[in-house]
PDB file of N, CA and C in Angstrom:
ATOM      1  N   UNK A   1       0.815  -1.190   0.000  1.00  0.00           N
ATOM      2  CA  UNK A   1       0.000   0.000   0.000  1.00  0.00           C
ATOM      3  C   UNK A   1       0.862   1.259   0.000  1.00  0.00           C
ATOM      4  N   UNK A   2       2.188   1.190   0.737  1.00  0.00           N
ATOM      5  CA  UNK A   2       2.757   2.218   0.754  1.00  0.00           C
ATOM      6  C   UNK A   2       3.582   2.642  -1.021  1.00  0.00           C
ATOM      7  N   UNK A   3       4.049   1.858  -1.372  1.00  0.00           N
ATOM      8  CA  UNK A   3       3.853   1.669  -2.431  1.00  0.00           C
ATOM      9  C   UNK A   3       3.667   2.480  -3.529  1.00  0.00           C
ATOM     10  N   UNK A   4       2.036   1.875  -3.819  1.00  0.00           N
ATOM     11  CA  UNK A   4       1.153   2.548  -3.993  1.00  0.00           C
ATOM     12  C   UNK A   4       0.973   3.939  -3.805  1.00  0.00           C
ATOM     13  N   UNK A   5       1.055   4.278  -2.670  1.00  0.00           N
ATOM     14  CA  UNK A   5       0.851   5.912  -1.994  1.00  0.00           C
ATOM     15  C   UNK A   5       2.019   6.503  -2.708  1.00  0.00           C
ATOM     16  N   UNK A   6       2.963   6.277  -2.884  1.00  0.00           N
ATOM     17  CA  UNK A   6       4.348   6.916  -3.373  1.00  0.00           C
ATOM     18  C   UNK A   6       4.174   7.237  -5.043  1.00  0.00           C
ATOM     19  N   UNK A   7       3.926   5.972  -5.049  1.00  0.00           N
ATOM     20  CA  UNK A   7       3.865   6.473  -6.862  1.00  0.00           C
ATOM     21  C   UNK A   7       2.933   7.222  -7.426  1.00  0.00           C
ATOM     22  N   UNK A   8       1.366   7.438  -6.795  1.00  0.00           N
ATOM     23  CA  UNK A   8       0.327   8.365  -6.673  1.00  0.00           C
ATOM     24  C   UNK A   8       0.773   9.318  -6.047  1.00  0.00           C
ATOM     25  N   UNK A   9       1.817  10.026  -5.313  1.00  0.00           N
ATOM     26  CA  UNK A   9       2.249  10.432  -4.596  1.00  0.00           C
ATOM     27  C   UNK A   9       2.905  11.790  -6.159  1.00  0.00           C
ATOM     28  N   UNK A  10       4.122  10.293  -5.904  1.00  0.00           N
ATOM     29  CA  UNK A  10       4.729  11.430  -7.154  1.00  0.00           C
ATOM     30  C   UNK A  10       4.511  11.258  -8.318  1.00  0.00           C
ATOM     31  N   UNK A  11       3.211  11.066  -9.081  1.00  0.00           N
ATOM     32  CA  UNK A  11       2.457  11.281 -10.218  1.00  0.00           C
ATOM     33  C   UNK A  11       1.977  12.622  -9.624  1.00  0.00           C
ATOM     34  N   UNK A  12       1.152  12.557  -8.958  1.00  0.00           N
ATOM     35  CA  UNK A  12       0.602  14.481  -8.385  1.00  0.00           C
ATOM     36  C   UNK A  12       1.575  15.267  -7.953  1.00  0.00           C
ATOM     37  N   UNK A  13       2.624  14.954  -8.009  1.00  0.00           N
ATOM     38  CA  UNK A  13       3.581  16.014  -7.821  1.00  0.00           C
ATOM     39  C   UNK A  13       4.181  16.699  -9.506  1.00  0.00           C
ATOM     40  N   UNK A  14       4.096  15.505  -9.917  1.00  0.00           N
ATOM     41  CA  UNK A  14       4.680  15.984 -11.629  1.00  0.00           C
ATOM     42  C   UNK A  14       3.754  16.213 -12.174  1.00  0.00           C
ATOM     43  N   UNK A  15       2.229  16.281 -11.734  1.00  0.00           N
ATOM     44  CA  UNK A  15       1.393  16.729 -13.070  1.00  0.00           C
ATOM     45  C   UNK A  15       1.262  18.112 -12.591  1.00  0.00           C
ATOM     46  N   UNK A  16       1.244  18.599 -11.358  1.00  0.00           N
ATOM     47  CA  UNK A  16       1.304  19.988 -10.859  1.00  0.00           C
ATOM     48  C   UNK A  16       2.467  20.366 -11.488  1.00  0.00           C
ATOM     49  N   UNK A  17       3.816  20.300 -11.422  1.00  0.00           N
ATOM     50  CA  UNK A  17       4.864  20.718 -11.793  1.00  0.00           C
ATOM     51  C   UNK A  17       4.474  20.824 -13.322  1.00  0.00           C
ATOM     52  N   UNK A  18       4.119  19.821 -14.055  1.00  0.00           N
ATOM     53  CA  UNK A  18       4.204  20.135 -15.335  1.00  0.00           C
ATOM     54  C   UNK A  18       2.910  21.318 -15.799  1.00  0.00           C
ATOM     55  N   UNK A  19       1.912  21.467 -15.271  1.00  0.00           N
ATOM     56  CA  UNK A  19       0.536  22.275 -15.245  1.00  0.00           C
ATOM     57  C   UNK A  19       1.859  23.690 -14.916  1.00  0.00           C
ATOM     58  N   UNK A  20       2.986  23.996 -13.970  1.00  0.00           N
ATOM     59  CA  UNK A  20       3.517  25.239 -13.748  1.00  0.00           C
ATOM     60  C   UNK A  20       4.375  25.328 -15.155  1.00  0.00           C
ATOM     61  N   UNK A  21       4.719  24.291 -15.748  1.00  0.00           N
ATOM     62  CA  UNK A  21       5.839  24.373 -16.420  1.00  0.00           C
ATOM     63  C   UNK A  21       4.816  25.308 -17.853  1.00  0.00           C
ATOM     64  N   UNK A  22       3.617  24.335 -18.220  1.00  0.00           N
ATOM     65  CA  UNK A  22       2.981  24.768 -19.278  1.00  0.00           C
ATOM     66  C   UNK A  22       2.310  26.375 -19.521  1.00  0.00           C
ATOM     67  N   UNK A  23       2.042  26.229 -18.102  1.00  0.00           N
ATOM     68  CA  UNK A  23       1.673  28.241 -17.659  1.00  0.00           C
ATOM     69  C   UNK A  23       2.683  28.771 -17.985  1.00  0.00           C
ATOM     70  N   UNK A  24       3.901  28.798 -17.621  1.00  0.00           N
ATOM     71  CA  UNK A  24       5.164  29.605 -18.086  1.00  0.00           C
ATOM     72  C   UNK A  24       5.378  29.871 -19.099  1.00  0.00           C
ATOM     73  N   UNK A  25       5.483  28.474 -19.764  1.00  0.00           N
ATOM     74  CA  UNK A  25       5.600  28.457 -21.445  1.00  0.00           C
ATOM     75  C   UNK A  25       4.173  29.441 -22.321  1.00  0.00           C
ATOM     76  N   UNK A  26       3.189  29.274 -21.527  1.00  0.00           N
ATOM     77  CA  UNK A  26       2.171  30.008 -22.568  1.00  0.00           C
ATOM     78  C   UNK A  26       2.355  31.126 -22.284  1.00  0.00           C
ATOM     79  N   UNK A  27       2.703  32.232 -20.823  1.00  0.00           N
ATOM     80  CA  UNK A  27       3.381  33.483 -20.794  1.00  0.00           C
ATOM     81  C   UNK A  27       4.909  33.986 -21.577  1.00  0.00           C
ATOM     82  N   UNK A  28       5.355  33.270 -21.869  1.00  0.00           N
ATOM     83  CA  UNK A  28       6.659  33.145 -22.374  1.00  0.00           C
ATOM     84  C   UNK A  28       6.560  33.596 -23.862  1.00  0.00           C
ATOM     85  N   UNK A  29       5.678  32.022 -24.787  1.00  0.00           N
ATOM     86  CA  UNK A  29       5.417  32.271 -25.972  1.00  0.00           C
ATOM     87  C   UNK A  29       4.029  33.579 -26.767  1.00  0.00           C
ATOM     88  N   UNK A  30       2.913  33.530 -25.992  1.00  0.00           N
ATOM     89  CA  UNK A  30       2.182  33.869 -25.846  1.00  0.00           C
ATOM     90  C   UNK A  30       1.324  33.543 -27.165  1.00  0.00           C
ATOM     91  N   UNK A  31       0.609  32.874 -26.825  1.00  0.00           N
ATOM     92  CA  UNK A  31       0.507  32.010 -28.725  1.00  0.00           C
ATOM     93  C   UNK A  31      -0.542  32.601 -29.047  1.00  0.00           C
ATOM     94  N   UNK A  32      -1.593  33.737 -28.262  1.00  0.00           N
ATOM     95  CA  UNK A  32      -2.797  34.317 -29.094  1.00  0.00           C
ATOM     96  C   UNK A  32      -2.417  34.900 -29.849  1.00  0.00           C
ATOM     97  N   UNK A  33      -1.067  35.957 -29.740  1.00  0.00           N
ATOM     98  CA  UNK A  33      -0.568  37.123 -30.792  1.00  0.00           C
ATOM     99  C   UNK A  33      -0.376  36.887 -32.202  1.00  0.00           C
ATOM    100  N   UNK A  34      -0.066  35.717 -32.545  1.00  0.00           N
ATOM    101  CA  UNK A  34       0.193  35.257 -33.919  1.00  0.00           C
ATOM    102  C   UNK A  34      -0.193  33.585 -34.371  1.00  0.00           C
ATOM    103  N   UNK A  35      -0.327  33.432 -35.677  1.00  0.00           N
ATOM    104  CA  UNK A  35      -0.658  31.897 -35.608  1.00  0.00           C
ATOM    105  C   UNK A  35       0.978  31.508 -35.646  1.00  0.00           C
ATOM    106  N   UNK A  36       2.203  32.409 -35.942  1.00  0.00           N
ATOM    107  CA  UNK A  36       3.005  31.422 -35.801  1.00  0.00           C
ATOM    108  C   UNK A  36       3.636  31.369 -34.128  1.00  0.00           C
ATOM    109  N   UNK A  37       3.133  32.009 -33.918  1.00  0.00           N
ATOM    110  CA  UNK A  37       3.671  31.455 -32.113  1.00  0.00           C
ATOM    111  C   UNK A  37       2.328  30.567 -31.548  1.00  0.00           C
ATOM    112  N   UNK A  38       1.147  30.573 -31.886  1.00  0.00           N
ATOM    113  CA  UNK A  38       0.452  29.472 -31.697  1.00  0.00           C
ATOM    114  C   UNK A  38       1.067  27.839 -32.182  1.00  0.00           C
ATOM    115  N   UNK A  39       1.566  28.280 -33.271  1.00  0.00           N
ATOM    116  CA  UNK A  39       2.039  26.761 -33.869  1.00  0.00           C
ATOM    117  C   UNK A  39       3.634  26.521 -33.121  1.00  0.00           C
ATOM    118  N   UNK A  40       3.897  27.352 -32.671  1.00  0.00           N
ATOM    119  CA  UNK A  40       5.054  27.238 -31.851  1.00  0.00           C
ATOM    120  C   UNK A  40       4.602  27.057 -30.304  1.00  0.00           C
ATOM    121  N   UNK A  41       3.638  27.324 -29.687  1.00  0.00           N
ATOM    122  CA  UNK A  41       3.401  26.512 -28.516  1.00  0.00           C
ATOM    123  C   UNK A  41       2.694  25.384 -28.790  1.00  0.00           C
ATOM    124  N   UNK A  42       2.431  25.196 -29.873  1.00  0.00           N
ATOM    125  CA  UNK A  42       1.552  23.638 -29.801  1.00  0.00           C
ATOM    126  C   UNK A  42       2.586  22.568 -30.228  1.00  0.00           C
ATOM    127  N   UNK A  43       3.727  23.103 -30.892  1.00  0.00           N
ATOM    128  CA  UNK A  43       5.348  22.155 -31.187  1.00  0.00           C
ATOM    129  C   UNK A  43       5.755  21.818 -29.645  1.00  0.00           C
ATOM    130  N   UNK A  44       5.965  22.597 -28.999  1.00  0.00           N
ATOM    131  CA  UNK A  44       6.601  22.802 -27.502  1.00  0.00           C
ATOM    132  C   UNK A  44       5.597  22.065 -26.613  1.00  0.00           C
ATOM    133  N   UNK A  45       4.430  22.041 -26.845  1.00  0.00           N
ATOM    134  CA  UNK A  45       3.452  21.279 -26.160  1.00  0.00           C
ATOM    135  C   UNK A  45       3.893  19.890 -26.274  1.00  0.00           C
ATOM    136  N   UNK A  46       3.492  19.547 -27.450  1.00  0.00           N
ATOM    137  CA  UNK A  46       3.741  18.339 -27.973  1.00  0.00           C
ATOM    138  C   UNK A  46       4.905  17.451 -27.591  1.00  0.00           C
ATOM    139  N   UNK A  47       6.011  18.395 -27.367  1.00  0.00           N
ATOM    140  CA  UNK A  47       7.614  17.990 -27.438  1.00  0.00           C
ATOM    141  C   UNK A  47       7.492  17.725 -25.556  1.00  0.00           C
ATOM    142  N   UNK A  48       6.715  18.851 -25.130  1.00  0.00           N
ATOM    143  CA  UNK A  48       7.002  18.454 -23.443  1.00  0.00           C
ATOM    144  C   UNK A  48       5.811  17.627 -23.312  1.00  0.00           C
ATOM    145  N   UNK A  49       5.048  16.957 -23.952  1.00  0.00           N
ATOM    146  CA  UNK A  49       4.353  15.833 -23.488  1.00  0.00           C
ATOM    147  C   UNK A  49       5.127  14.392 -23.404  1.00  0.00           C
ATOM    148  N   UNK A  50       6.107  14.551 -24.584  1.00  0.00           N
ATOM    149  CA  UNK A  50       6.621  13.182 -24.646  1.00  0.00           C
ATOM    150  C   UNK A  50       7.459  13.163 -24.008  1.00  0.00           C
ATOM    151  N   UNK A  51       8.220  14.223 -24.104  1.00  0.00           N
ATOM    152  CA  UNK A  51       9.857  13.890 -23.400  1.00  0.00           C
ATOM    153  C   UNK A  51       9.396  13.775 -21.458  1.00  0.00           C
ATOM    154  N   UNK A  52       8.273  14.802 -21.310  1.00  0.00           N
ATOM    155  CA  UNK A  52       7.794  14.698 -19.705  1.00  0.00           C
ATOM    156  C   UNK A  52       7.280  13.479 -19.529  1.00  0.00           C
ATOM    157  N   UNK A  53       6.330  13.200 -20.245  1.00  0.00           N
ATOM    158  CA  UNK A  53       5.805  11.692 -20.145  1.00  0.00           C
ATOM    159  C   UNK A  53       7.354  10.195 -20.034  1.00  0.00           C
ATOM    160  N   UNK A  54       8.052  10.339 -20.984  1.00  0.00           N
ATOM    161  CA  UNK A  54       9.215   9.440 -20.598  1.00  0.00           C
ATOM    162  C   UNK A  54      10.243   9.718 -19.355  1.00  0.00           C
ATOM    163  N   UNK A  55      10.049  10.846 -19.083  1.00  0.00           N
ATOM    164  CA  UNK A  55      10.614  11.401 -17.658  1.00  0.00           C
ATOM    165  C   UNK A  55      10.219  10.602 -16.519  1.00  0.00           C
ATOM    166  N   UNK A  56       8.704  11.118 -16.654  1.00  0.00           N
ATOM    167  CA  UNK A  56       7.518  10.504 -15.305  1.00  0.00           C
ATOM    168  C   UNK A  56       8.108   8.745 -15.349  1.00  0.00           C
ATOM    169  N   UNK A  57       7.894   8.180 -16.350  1.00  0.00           N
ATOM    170  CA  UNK A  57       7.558   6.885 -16.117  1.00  0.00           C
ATOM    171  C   UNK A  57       9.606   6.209 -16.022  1.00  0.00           C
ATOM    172  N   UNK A  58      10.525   6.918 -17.118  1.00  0.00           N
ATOM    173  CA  UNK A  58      11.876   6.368 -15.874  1.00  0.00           C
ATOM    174  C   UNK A  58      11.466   6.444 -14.780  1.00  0.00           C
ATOM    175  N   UNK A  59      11.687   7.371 -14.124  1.00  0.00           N
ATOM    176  CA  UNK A  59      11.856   8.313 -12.792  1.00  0.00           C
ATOM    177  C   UNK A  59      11.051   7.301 -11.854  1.00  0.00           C
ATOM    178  N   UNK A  60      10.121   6.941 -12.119  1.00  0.00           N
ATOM    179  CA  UNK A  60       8.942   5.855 -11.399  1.00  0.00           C
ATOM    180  C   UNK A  60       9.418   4.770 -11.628  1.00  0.00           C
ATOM    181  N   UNK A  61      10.033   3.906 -12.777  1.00  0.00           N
ATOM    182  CA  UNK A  61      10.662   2.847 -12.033  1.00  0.00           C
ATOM    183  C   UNK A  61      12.252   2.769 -11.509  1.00  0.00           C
ATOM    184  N   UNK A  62      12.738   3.747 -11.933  1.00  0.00           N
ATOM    185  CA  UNK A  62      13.953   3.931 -11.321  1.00  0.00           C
ATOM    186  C   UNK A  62      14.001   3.747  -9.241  1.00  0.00           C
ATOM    187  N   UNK A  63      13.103   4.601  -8.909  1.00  0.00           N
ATOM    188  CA  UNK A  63      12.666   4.717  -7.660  1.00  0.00           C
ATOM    189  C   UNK A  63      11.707   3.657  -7.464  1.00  0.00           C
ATOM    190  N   UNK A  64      11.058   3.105  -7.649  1.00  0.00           N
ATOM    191  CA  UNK A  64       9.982   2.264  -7.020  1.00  0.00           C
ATOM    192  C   UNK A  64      10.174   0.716  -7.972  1.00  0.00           C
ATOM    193  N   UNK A  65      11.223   1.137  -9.410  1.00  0.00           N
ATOM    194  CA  UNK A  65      11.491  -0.670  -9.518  1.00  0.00           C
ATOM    195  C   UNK A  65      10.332  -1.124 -10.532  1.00  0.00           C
ATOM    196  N   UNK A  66      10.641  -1.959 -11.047  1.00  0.00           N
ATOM    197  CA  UNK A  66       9.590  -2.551 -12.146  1.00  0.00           C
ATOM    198  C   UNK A  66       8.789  -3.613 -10.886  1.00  0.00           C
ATOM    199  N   UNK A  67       7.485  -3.744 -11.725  1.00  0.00           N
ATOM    200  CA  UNK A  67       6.344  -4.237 -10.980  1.00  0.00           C
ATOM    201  C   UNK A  67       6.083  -5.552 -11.109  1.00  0.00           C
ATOM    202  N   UNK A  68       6.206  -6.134 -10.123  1.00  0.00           N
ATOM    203  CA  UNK A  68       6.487  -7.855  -9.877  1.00  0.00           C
ATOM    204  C   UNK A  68       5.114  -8.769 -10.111  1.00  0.00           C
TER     205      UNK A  68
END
């Protein structure tokens, strides 16, 4: 169970972190002003879904180990 609690644990820690990361980026780029900075935060979107997504899930079994 504890486990459990950890890896739910730090899944809600990285989807908050990544929810701060994506706010930044849309103040940063500001993608209403133009369609090409729209198409430039939706590249950057895209790019931090995957590379964050392969982050989350090392990082989770690195620490907690493949699942028996």
């Amino acid at each position: 169970m504890k486990k459990e609690s950890g890896i739910y644990g730090f899944i809600l820690l990285a989807v908050l972190l990544g929810w701060l990361l994506l706010e930044w980026m849309k103040k940063k780029i500001q993608p209403r002003r133009s369609v090409r900075q729209a198409l430039l935060f939706l590249a950057g979107v895209l790019l931090f879904l995957f590379v964050y997504t392969a982050a989350i899930i090392f990082a989770v079994r690195m620490i907690f180990g493949k699942p028996s």
